[in-house]
PDB file of N, CA and C in Angstrom:
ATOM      1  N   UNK A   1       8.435 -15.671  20.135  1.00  0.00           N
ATOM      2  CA  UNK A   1       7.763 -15.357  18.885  1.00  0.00           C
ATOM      3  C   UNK A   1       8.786 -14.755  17.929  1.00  0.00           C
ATOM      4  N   UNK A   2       8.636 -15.085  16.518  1.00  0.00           N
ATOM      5  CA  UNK A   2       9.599 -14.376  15.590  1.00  0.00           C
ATOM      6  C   UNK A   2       8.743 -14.129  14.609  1.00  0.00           C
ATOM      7  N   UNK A   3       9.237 -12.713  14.403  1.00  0.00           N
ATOM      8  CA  UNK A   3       8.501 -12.121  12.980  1.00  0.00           C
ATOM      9  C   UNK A   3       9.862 -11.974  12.148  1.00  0.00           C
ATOM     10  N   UNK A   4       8.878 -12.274  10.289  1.00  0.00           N
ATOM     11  CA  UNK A   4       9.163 -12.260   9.358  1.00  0.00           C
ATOM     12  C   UNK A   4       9.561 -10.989   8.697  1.00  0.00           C
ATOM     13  N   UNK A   5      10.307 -10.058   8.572  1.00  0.00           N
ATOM     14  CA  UNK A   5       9.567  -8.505   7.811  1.00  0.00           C
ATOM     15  C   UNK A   5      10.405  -7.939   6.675  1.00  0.00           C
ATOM     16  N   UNK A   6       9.593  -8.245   5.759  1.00  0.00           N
ATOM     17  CA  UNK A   6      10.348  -8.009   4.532  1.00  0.00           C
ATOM     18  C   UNK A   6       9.664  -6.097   4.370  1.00  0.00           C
ATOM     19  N   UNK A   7      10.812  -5.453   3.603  1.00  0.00           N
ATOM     20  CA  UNK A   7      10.069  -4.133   3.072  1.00  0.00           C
ATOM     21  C   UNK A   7      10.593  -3.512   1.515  1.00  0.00           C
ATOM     22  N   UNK A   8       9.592  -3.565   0.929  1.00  0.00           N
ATOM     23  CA  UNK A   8       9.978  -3.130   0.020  1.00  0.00           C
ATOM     24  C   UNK A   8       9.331  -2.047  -0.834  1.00  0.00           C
ATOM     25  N   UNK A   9      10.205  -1.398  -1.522  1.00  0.00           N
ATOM     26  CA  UNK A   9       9.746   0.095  -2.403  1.00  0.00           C
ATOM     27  C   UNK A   9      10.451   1.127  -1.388  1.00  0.00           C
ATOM     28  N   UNK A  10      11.666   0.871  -1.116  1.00  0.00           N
ATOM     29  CA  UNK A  10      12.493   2.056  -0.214  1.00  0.00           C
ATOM     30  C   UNK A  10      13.431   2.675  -0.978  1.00  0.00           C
ATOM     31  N   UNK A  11      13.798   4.082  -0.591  1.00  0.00           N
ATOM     32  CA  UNK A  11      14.410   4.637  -1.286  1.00  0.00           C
ATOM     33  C   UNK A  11      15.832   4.311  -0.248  1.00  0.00           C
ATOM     34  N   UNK A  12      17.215   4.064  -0.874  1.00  0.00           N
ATOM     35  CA  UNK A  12      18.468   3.979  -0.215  1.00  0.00           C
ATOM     36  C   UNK A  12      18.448   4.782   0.990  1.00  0.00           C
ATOM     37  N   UNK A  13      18.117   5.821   0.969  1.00  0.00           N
ATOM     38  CA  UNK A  13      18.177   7.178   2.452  1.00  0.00           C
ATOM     39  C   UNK A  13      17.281   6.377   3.295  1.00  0.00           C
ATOM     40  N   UNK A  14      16.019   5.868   3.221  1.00  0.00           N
ATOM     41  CA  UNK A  14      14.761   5.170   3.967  1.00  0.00           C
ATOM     42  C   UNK A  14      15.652   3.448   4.691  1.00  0.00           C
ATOM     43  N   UNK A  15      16.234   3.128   3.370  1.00  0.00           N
ATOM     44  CA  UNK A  15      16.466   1.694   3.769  1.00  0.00           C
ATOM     45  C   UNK A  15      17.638   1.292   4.578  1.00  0.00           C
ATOM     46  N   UNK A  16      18.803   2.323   5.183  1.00  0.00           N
ATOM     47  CA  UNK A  16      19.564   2.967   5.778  1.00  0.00           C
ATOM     48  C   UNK A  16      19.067   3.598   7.128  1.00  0.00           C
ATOM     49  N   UNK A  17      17.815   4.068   7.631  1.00  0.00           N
ATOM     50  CA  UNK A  17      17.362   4.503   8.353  1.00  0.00           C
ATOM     51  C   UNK A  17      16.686   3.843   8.859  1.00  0.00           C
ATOM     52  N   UNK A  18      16.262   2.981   8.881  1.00  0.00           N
ATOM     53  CA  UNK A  18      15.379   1.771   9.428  1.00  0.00           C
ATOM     54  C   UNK A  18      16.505   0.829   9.727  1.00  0.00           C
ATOM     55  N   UNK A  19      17.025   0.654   8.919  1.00  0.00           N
ATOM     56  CA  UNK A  19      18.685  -0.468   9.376  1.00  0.00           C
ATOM     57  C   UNK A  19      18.779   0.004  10.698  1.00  0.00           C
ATOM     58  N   UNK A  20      19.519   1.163  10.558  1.00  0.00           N
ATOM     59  CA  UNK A  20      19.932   1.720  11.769  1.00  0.00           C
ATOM     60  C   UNK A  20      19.068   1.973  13.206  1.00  0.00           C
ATOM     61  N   UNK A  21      18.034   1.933  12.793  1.00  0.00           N
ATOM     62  CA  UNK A  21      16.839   1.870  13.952  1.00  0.00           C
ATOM     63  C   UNK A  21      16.625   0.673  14.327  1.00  0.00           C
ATOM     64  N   UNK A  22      16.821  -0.426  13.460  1.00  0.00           N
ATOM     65  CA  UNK A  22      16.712  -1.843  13.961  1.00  0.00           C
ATOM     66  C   UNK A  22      18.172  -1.834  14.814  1.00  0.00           C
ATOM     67  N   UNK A  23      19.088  -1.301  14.413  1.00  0.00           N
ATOM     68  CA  UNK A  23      20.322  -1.944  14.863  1.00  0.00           C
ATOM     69  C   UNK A  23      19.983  -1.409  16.700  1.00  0.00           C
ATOM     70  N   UNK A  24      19.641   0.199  16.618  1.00  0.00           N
ATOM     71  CA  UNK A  24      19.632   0.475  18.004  1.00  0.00           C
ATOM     72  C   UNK A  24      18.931  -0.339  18.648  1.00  0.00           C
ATOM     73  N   UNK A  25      17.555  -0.943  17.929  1.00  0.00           N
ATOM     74  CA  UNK A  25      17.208  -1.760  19.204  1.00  0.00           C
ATOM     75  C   UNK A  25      17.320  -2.389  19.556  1.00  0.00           C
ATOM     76  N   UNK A  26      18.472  -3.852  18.536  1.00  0.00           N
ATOM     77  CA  UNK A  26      18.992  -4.455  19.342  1.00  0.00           C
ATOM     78  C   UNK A  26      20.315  -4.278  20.558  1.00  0.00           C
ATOM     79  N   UNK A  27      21.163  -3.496  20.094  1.00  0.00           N
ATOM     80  CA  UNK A  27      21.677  -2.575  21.081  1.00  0.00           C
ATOM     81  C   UNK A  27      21.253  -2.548  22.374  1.00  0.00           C
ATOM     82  N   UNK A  28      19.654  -1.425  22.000  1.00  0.00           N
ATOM     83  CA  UNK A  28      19.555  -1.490  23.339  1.00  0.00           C
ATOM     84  C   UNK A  28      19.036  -2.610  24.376  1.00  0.00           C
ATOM     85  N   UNK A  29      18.266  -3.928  23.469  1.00  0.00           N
ATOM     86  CA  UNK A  29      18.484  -4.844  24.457  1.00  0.00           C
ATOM     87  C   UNK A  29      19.675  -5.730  24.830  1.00  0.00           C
ATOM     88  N   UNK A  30      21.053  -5.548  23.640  1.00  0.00           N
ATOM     89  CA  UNK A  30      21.974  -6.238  24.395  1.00  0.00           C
ATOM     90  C   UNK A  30      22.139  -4.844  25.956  1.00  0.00           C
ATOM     91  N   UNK A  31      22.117  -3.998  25.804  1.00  0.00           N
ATOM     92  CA  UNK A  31      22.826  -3.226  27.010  1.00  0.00           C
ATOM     93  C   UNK A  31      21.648  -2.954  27.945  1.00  0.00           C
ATOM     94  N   UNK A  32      20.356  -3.657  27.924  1.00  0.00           N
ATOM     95  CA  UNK A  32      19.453  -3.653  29.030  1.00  0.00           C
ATOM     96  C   UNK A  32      18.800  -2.065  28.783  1.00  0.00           C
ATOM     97  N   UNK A  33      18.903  -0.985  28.087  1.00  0.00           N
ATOM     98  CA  UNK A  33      18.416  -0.088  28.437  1.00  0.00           C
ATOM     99  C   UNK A  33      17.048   0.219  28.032  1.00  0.00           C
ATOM    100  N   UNK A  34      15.981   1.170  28.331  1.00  0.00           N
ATOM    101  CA  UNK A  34      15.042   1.656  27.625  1.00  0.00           C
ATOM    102  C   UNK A  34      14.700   3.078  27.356  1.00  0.00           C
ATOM    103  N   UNK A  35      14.624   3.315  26.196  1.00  0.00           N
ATOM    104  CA  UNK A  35      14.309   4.543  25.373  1.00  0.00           C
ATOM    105  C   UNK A  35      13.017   4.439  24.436  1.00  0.00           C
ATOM    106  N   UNK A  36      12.453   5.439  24.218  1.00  0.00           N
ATOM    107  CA  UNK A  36      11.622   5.784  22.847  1.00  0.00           C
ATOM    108  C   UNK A  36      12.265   5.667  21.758  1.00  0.00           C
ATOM    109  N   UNK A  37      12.146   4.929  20.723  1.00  0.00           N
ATOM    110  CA  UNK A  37      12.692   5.588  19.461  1.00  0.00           C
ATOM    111  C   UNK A  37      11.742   6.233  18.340  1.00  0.00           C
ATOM    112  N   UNK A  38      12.858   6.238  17.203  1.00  0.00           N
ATOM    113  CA  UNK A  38      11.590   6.730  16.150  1.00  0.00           C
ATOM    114  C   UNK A  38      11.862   6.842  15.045  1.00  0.00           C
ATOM    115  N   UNK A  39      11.107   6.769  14.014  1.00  0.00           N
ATOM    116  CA  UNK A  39      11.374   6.551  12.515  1.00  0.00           C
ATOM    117  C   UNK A  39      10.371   8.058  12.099  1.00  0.00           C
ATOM    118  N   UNK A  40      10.644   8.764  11.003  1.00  0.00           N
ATOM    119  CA  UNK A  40       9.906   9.601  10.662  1.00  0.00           C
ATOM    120  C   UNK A  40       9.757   9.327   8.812  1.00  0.00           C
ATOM    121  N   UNK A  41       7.996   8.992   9.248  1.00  0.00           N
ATOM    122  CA  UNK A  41       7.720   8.041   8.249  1.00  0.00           C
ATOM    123  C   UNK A  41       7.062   9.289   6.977  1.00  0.00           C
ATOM    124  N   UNK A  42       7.392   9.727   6.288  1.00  0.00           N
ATOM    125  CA  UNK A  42       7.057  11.400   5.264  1.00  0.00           C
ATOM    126  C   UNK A  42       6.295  10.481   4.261  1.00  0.00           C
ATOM    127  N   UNK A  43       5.018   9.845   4.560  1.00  0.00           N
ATOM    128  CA  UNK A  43       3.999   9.585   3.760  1.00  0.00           C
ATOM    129  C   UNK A  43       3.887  10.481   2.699  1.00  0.00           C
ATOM    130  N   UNK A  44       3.872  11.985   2.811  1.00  0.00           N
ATOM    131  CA  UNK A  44       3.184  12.795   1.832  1.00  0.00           C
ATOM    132  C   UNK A  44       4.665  13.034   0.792  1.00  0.00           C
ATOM    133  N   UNK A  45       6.086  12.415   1.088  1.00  0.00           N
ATOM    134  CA  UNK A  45       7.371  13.247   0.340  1.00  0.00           C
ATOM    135  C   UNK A  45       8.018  11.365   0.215  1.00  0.00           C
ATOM    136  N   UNK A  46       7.147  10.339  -0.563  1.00  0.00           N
ATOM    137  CA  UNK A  46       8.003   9.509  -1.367  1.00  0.00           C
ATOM    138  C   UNK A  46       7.791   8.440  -0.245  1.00  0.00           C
ATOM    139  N   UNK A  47       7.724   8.424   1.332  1.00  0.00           N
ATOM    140  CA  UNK A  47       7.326   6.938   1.436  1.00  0.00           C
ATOM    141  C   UNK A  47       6.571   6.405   1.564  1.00  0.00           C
ATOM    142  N   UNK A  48       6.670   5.484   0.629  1.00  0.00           N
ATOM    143  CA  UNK A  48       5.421   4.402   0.172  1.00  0.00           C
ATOM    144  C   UNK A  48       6.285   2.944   0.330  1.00  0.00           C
ATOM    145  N   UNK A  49       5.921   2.734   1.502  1.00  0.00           N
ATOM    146  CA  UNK A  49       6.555   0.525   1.184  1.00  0.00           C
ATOM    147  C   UNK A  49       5.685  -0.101   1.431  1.00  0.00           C
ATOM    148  N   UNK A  50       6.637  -1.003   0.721  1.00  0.00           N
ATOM    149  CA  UNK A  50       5.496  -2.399   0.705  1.00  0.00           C
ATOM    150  C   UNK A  50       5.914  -3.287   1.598  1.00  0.00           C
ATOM    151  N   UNK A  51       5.106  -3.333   2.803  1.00  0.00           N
ATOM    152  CA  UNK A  51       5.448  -4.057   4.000  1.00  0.00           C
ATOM    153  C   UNK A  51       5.167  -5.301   4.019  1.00  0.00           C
ATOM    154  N   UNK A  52       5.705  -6.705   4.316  1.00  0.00           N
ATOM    155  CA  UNK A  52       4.749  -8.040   5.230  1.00  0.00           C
ATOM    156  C   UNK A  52       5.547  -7.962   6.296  1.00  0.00           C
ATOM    157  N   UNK A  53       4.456  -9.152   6.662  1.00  0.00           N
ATOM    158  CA  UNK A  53       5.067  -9.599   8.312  1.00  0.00           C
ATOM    159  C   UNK A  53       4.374 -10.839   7.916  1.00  0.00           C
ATOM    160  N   UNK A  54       5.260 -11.765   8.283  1.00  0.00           N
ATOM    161  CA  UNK A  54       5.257 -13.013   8.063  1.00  0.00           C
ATOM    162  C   UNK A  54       4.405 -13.529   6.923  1.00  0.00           C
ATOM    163  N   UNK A  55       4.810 -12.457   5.875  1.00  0.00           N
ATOM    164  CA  UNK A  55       4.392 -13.171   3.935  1.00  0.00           C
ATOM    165  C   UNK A  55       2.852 -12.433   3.870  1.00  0.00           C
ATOM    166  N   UNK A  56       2.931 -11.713   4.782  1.00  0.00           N
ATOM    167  CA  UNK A  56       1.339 -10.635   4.905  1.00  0.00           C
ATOM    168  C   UNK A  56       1.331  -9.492   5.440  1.00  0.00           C
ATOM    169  N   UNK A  57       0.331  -8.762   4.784  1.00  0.00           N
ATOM    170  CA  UNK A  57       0.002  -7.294   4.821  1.00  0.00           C
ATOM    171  C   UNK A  57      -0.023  -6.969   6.659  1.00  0.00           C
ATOM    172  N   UNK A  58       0.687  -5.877   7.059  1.00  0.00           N
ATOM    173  CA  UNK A  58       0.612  -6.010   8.549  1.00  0.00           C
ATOM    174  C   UNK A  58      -0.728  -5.494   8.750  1.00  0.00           C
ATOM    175  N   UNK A  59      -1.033  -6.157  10.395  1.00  0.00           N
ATOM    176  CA  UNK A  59      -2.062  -5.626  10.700  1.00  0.00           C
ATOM    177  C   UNK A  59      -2.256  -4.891  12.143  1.00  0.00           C
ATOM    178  N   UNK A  60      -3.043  -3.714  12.050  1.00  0.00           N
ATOM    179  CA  UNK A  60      -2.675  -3.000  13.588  1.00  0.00           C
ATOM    180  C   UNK A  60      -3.138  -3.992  14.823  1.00  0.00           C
ATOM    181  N   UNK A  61      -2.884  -3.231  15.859  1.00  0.00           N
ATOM    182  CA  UNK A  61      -3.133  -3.750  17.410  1.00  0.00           C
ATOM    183  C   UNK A  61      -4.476  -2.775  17.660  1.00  0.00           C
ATOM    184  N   UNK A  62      -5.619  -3.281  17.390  1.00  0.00           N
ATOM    185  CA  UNK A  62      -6.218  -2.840  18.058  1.00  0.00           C
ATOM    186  C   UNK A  62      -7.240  -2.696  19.468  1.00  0.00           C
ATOM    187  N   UNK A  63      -6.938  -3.280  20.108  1.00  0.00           N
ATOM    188  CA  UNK A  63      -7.044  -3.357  21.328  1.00  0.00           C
ATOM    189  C   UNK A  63      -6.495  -1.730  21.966  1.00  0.00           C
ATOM    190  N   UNK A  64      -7.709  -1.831  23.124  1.00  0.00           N
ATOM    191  CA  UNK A  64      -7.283  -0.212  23.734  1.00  0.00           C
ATOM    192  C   UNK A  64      -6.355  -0.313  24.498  1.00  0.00           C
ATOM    193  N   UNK A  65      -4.814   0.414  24.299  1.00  0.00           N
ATOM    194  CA  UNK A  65      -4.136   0.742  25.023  1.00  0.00           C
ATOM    195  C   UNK A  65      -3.891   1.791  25.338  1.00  0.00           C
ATOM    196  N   UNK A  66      -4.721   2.892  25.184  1.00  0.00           N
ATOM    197  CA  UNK A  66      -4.583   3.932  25.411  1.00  0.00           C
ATOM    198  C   UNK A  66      -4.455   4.782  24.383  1.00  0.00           C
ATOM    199  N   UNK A  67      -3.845   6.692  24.888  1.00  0.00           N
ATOM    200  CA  UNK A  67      -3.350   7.256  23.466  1.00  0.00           C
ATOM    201  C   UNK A  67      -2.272   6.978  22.956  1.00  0.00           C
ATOM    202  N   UNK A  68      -2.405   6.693  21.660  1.00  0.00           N
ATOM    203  CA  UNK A  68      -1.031   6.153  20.412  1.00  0.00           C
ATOM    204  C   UNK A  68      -0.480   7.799  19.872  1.00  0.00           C
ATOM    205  N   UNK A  69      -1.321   8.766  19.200  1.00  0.00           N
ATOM    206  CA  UNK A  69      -0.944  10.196  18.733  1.00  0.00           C
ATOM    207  C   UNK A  69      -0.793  10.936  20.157  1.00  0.00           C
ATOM    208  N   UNK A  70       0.469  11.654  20.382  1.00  0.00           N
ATOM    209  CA  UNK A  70       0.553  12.740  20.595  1.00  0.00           C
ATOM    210  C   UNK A  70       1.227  14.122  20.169  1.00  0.00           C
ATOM    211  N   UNK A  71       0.791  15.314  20.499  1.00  0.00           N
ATOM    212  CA  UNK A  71       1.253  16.116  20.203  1.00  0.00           C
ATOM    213  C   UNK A  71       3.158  16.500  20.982  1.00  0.00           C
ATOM    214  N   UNK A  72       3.712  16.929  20.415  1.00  0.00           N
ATOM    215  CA  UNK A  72       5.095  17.262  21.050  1.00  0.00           C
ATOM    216  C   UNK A  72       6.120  18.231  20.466  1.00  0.00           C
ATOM    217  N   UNK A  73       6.770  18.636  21.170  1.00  0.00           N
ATOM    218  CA  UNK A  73       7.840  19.770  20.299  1.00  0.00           C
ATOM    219  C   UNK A  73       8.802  19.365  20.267  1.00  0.00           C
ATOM    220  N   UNK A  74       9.258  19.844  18.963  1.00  0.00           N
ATOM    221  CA  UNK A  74      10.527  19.137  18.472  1.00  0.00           C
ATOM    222  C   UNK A  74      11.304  20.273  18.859  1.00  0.00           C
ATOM    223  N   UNK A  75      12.312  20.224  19.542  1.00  0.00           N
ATOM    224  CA  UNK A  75      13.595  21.143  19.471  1.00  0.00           C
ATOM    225  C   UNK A  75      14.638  20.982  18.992  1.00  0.00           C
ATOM    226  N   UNK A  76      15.226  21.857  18.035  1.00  0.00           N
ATOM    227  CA  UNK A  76      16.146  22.052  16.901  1.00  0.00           C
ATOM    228  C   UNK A  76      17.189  23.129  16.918  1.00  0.00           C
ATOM    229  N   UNK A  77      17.962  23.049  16.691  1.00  0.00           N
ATOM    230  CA  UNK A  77      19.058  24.002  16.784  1.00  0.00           C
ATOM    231  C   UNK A  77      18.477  25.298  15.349  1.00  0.00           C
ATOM    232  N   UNK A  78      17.669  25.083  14.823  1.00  0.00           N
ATOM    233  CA  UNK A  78      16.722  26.345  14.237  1.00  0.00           C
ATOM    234  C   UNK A  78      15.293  27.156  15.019  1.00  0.00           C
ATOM    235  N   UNK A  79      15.872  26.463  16.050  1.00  0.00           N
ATOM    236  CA  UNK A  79      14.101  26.834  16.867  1.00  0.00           C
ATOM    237  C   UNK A  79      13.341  25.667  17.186  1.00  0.00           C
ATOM    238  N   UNK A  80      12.169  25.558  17.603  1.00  0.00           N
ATOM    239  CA  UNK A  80      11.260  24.450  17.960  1.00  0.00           C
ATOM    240  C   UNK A  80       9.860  24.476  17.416  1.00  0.00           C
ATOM    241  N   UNK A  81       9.232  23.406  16.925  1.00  0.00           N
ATOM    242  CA  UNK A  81       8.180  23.732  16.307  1.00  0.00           C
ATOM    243  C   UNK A  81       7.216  22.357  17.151  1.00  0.00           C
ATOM    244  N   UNK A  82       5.788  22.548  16.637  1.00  0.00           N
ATOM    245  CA  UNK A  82       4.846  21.184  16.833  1.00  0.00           C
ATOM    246  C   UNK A  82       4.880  20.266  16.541  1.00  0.00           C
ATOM    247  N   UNK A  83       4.373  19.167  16.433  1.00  0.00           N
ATOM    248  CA  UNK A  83       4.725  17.969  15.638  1.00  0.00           C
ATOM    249  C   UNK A  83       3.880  16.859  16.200  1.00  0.00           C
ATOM    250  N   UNK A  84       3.225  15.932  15.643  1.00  0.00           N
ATOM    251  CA  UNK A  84       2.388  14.515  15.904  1.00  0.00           C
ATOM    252  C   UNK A  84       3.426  13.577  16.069  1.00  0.00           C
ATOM    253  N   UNK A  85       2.800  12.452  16.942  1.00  0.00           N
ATOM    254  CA  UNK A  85       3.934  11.772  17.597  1.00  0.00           C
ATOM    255  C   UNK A  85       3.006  10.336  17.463  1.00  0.00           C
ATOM    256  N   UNK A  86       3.209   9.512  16.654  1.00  0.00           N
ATOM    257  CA  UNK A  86       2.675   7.910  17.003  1.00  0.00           C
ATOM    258  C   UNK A  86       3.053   7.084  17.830  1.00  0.00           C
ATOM    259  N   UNK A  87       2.994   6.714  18.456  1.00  0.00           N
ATOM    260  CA  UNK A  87       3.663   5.609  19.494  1.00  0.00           C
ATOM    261  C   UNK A  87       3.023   4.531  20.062  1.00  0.00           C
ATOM    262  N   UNK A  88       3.475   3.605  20.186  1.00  0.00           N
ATOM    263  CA  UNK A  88       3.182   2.405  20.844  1.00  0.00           C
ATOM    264  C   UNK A  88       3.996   1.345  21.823  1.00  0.00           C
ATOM    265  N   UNK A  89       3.398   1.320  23.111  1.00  0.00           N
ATOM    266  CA  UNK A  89       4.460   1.000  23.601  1.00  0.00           C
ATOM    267  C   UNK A  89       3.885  -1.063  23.912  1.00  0.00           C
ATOM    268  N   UNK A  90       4.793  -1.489  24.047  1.00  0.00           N
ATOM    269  CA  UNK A  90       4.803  -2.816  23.851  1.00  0.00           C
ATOM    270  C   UNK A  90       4.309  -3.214  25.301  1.00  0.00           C
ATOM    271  N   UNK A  91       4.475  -2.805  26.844  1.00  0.00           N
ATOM    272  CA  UNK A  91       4.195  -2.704  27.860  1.00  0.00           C
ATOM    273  C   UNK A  91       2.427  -2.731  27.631  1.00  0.00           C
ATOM    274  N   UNK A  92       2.218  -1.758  27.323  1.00  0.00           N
ATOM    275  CA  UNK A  92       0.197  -1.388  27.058  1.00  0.00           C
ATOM    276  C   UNK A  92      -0.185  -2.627  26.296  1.00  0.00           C
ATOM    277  N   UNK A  93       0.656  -3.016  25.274  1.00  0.00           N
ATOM    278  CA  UNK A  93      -0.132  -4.452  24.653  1.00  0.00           C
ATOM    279  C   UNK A  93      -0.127  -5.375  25.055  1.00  0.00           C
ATOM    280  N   UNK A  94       0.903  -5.634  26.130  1.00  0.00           N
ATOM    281  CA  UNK A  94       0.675  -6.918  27.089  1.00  0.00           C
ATOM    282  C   UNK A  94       0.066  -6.943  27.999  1.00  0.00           C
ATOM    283  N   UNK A  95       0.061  -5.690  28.224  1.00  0.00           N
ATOM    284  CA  UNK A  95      -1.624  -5.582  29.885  1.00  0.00           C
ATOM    285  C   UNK A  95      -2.598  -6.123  29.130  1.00  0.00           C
ATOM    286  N   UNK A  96      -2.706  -5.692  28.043  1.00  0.00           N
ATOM    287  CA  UNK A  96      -3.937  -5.367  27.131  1.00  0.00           C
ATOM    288  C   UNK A  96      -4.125  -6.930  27.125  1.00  0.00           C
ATOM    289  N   UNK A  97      -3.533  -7.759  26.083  1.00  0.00           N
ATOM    290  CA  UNK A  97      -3.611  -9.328  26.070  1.00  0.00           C
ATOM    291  C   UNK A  97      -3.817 -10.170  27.165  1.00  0.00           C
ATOM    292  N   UNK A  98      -2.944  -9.542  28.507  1.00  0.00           N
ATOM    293  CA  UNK A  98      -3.446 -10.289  29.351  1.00  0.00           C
ATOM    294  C   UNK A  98      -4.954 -10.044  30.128  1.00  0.00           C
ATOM    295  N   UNK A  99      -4.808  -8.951  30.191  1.00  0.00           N
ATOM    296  CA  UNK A  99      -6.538  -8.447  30.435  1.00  0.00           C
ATOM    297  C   UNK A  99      -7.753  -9.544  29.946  1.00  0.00           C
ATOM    298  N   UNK A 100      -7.308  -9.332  28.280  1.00  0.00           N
ATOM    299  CA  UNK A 100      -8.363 -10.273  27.543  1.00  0.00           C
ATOM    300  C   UNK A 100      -8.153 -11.362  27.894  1.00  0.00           C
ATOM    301  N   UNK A 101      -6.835 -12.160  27.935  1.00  0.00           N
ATOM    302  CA  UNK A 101      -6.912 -13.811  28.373  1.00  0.00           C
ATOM    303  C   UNK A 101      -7.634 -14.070  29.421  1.00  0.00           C
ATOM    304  N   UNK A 102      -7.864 -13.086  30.774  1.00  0.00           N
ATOM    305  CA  UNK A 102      -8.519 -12.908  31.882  1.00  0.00           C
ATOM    306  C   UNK A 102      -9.574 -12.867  31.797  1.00  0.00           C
ATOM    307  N   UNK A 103     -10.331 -11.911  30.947  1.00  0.00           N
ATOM    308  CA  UNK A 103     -11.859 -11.946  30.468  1.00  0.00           C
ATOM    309  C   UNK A 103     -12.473 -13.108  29.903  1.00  0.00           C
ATOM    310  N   UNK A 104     -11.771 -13.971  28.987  1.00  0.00           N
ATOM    311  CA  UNK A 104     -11.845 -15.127  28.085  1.00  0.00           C
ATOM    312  C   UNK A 104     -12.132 -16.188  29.395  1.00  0.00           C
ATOM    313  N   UNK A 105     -11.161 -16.132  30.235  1.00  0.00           N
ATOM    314  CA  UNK A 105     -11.241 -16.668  31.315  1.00  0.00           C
ATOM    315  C   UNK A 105     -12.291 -17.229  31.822  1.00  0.00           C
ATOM    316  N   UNK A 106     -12.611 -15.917  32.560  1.00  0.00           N
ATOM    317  CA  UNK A 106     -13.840 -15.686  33.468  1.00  0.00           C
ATOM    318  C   UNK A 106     -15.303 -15.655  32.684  1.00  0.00           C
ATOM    319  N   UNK A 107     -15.085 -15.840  31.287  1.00  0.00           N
ATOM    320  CA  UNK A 107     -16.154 -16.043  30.321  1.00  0.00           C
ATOM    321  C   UNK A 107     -16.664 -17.307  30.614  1.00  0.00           C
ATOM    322  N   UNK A 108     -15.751 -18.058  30.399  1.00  0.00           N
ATOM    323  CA  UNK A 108     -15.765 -19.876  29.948  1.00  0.00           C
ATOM    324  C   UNK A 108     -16.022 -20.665  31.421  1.00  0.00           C
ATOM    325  N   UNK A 109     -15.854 -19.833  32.888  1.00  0.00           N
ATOM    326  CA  UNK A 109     -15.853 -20.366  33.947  1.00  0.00           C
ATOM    327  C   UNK A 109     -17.937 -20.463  34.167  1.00  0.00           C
ATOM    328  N   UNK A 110     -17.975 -19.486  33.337  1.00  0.00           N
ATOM    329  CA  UNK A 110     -19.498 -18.997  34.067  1.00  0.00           C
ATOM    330  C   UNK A 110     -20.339 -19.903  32.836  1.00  0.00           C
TER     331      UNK A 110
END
């Protein structure tokens, strides 16, 4: 599968930071590894883009994979504070799909 993803309405600091987050992940699949990453998206301090995916408005996964928000502490060389955490892991959406192809399945048999 290949996606399309154009973004636009970024500020240079934003469009630099996402580069670089794309770059790690290909990285990390040339070097086989797996990590979390993360973008810290400051809705309320200027970002606003204008996203597609393949010439359209994206659209979520919603299918249950579980919890996406969690809570977590950030530790900082000023101290550590709280913080909300979005995540999605790509593993949960393929149980998830295959689950349903399974259900679809066993729908159409009966």
């Amino acid at each position: 599968m290949k996606l399309e993803i154009t973004i636009d309405n970024l500020l240079e600091s934003q469009a630099k930071a996402i580069e670089d987050l794309l770059a790690v992940w290909q990285w990390l699949g040339d070097e086989k590894m797996s990590i979390w990453t993360s973008y810290f998206a400051d809705g309320a301090l200027g970002f606003s883009p204008d996203i597609k995916v393949n010439g359209e408005q994206p659209k979520r996964f919603m299918m249950d994979i579980g919890n996406r928000l969690a809570q977590i502490k950030v530790v900082t060389e000023n101290g550590d504070f709280p913080d909300k955490y979005y995540m999605i892991d790509p593993d949960k959406v393929r149980d998830a799909l295959i689950a349903a192809e399974h259900k679809e399945e066993e729908t159409k048999e009966d």
